[in-house]
C-alpha atoms as a PDB file:
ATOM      1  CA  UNK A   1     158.896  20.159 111.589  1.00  0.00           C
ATOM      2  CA  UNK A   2     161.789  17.804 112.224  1.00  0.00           C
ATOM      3  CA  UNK A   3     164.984  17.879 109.848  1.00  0.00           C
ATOM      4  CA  UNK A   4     165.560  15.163 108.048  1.00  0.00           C
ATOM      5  CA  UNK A   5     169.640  15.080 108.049  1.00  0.00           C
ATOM      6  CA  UNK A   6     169.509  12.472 105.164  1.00  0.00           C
ATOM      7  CA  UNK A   7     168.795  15.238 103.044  1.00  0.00           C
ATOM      8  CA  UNK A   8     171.703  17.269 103.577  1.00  0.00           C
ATOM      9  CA  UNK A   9     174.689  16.228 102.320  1.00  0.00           C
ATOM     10  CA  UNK A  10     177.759  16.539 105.148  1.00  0.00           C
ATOM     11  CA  UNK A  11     180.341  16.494 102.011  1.00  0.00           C
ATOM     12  CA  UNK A  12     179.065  19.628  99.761  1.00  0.00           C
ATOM     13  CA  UNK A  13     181.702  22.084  99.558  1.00  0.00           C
ATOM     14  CA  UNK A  14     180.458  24.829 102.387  1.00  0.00           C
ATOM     15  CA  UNK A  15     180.046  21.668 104.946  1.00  0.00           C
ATOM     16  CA  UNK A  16     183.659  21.383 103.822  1.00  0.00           C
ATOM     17  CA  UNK A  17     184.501  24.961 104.719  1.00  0.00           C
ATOM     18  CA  UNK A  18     183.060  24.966 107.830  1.00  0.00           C
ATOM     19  CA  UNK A  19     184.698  22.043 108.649  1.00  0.00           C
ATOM     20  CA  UNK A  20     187.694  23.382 107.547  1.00  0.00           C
ATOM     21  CA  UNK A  21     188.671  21.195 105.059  1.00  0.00           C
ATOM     22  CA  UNK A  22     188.621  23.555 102.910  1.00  0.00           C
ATOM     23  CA  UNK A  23     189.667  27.283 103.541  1.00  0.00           C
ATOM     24  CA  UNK A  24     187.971  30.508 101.954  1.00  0.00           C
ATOM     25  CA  UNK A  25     188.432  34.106 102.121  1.00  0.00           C
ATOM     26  CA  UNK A  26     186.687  35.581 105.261  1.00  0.00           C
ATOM     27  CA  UNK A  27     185.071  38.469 105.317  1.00  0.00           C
ATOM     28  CA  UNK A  28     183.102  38.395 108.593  1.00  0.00           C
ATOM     29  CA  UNK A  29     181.917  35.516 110.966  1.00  0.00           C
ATOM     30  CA  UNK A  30     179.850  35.587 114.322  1.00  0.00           C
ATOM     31  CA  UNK A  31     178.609  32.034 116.093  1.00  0.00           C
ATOM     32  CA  UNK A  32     175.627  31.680 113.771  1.00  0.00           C
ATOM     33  CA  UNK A  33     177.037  32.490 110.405  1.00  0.00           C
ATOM     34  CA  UNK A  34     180.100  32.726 108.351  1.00  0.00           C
ATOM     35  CA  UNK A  35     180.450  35.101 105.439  1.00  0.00           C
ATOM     36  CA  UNK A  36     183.391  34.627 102.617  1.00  0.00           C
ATOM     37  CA  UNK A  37     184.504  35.733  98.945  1.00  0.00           C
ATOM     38  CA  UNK A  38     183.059  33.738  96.222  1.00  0.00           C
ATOM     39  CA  UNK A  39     185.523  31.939  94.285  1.00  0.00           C
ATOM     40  CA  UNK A  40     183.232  32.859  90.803  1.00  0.00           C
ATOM     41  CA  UNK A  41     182.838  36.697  91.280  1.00  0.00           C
ATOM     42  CA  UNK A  42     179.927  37.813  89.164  1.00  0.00           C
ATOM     43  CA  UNK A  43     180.583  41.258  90.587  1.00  0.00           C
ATOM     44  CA  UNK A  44     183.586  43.503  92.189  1.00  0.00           C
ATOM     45  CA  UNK A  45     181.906  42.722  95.307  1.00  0.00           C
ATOM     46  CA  UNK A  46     180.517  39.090  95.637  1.00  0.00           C
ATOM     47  CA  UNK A  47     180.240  37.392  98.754  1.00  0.00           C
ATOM     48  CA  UNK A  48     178.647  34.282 100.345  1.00  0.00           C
ATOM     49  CA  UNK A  49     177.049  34.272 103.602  1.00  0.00           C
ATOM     50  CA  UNK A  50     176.382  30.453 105.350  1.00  0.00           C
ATOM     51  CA  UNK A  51     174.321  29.277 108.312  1.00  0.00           C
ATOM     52  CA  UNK A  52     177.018  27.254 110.473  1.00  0.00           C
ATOM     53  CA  UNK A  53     173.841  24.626 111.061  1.00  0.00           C
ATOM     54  CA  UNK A  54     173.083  22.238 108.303  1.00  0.00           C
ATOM     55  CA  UNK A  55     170.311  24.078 106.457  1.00  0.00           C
ATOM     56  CA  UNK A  56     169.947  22.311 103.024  1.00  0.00           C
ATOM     57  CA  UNK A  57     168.109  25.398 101.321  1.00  0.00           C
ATOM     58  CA  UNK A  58     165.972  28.636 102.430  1.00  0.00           C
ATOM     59  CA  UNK A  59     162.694  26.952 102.796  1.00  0.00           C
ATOM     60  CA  UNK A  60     164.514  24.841 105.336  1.00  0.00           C
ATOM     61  CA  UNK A  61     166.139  27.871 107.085  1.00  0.00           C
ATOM     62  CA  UNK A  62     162.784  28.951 106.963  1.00  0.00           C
ATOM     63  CA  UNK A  63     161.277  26.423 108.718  1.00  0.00           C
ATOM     64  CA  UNK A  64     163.683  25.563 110.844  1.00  0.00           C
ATOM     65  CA  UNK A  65     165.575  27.743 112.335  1.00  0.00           C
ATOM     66  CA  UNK A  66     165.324  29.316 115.501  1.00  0.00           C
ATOM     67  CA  UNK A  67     164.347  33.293 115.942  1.00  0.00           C
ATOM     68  CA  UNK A  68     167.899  34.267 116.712  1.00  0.00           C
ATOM     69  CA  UNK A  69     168.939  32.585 113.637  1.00  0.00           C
ATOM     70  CA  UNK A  70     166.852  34.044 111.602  1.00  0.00           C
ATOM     71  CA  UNK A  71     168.033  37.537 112.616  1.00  0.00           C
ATOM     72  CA  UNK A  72     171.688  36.255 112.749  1.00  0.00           C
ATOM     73  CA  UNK A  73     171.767  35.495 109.104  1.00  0.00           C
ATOM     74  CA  UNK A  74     169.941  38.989 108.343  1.00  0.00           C
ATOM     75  CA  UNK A  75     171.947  41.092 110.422  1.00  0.00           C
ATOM     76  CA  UNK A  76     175.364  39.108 108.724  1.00  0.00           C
ATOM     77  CA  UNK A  77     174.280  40.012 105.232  1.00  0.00           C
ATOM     78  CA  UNK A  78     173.743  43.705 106.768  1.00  0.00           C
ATOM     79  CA  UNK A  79     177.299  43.459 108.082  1.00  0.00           C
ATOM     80  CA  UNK A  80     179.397  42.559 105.039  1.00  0.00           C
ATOM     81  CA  UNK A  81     177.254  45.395 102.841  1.00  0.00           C
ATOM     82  CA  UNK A  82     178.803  47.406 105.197  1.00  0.00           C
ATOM     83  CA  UNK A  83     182.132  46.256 105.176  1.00  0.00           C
ATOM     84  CA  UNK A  84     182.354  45.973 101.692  1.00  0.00           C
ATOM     85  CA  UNK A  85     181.090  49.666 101.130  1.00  0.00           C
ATOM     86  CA  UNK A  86     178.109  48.603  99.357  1.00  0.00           C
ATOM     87  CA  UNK A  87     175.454  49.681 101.319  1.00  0.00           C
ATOM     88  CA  UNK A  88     174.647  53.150 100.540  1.00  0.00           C
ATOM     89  CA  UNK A  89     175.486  52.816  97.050  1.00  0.00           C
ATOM     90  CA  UNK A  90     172.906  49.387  96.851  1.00  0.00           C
ATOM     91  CA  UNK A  91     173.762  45.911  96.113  1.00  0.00           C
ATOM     92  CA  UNK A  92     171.466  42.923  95.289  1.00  0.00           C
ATOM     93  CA  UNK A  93     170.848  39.897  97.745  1.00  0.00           C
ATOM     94  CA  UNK A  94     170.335  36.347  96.273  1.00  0.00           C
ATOM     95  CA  UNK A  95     168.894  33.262  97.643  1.00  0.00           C
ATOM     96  CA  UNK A  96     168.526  30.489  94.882  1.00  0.00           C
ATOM     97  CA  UNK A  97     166.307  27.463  96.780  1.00  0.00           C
ATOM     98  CA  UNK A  98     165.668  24.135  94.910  1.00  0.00           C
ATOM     99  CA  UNK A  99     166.409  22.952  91.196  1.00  0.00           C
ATOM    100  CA  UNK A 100     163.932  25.511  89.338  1.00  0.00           C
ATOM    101  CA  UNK A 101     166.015  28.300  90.916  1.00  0.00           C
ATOM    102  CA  UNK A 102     169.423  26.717  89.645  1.00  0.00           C
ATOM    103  CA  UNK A 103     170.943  26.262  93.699  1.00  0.00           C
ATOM    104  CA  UNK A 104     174.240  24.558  93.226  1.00  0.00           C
ATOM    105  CA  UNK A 105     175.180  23.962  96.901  1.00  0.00           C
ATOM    106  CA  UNK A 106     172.378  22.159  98.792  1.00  0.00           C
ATOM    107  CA  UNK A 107     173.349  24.585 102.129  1.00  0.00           C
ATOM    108  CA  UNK A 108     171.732  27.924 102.362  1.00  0.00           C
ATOM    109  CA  UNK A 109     173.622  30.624 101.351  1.00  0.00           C
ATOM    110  CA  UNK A 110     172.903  34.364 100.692  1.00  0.00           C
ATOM    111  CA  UNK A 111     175.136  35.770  97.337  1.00  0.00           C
ATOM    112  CA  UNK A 112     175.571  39.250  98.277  1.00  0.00           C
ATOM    113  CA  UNK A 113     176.612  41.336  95.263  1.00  0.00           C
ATOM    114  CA  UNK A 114     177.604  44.547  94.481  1.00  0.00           C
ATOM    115  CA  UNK A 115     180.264  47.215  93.508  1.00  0.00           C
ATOM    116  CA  UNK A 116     178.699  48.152  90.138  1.00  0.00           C
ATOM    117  CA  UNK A 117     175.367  49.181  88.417  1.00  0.00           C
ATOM    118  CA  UNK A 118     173.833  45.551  88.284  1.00  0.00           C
ATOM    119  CA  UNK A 119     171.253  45.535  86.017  1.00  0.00           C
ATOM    120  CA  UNK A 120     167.973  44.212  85.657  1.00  0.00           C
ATOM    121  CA  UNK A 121     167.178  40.630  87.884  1.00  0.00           C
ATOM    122  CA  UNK A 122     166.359  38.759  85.053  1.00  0.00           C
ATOM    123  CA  UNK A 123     166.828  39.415  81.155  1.00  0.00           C
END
């Protein structure tokens, strides 16, 4: 499938970060992926992690993305549980992808959350 780079849009805010327009709190980064603090915190820990390539949403990642990306991005997320000290205690991974799921930025990103007991996925 070919990308279709009129559907991502170059100025949302984590094209902005990686362009380094705007900064942001890093907590890990390789040549794939960069990971950083959310600026809402829904948890004590709460952390982003981006594809550096222009994936608009998951099912684009999905699609798109080569085999060492894929892992990349899985092995990042595995990375900041572990620097964040979440990992044997458990922590929750969320991908939103497309309106119905409520995805603010249109780039992929991974909310990694943790810290605390949190609850049930949906009420």
């Amino acid at each position: 499938m070919v990308i279709d780079m009129n559907d991502y849009d170059e100025e949302n805010v984590f094209s902005k970060i990686l362009k380094k327009e705007i900064r942001c709190n890093k907590v890990d980064e390789n040549n794939n992926n960069l990971s950083f603090e959310d600026i809402s915190k829904q948890a004590p820990v709460h952390v982003l992690t981006i594809p550096k390539k222009n994936y608009k949403d998951f099912s684009d990642f999905a699609e798109n993305a080569s085999d060492s990306e894929l892992s990349s991005f899985l092995k990042s997320i595995s990375k900041v549980a572990n620097k964040k000290g979440i990992s044997k205690t458990g922590y929750r991974i969320i991908i939103n992808c497309g309106p119905d799921s409520n995805q603010e930025v249109q780039h992929l990103h991974a909310h990694i959350l943790g810290g605390k007991n949190l609850g049930p996925i949906l009420k």
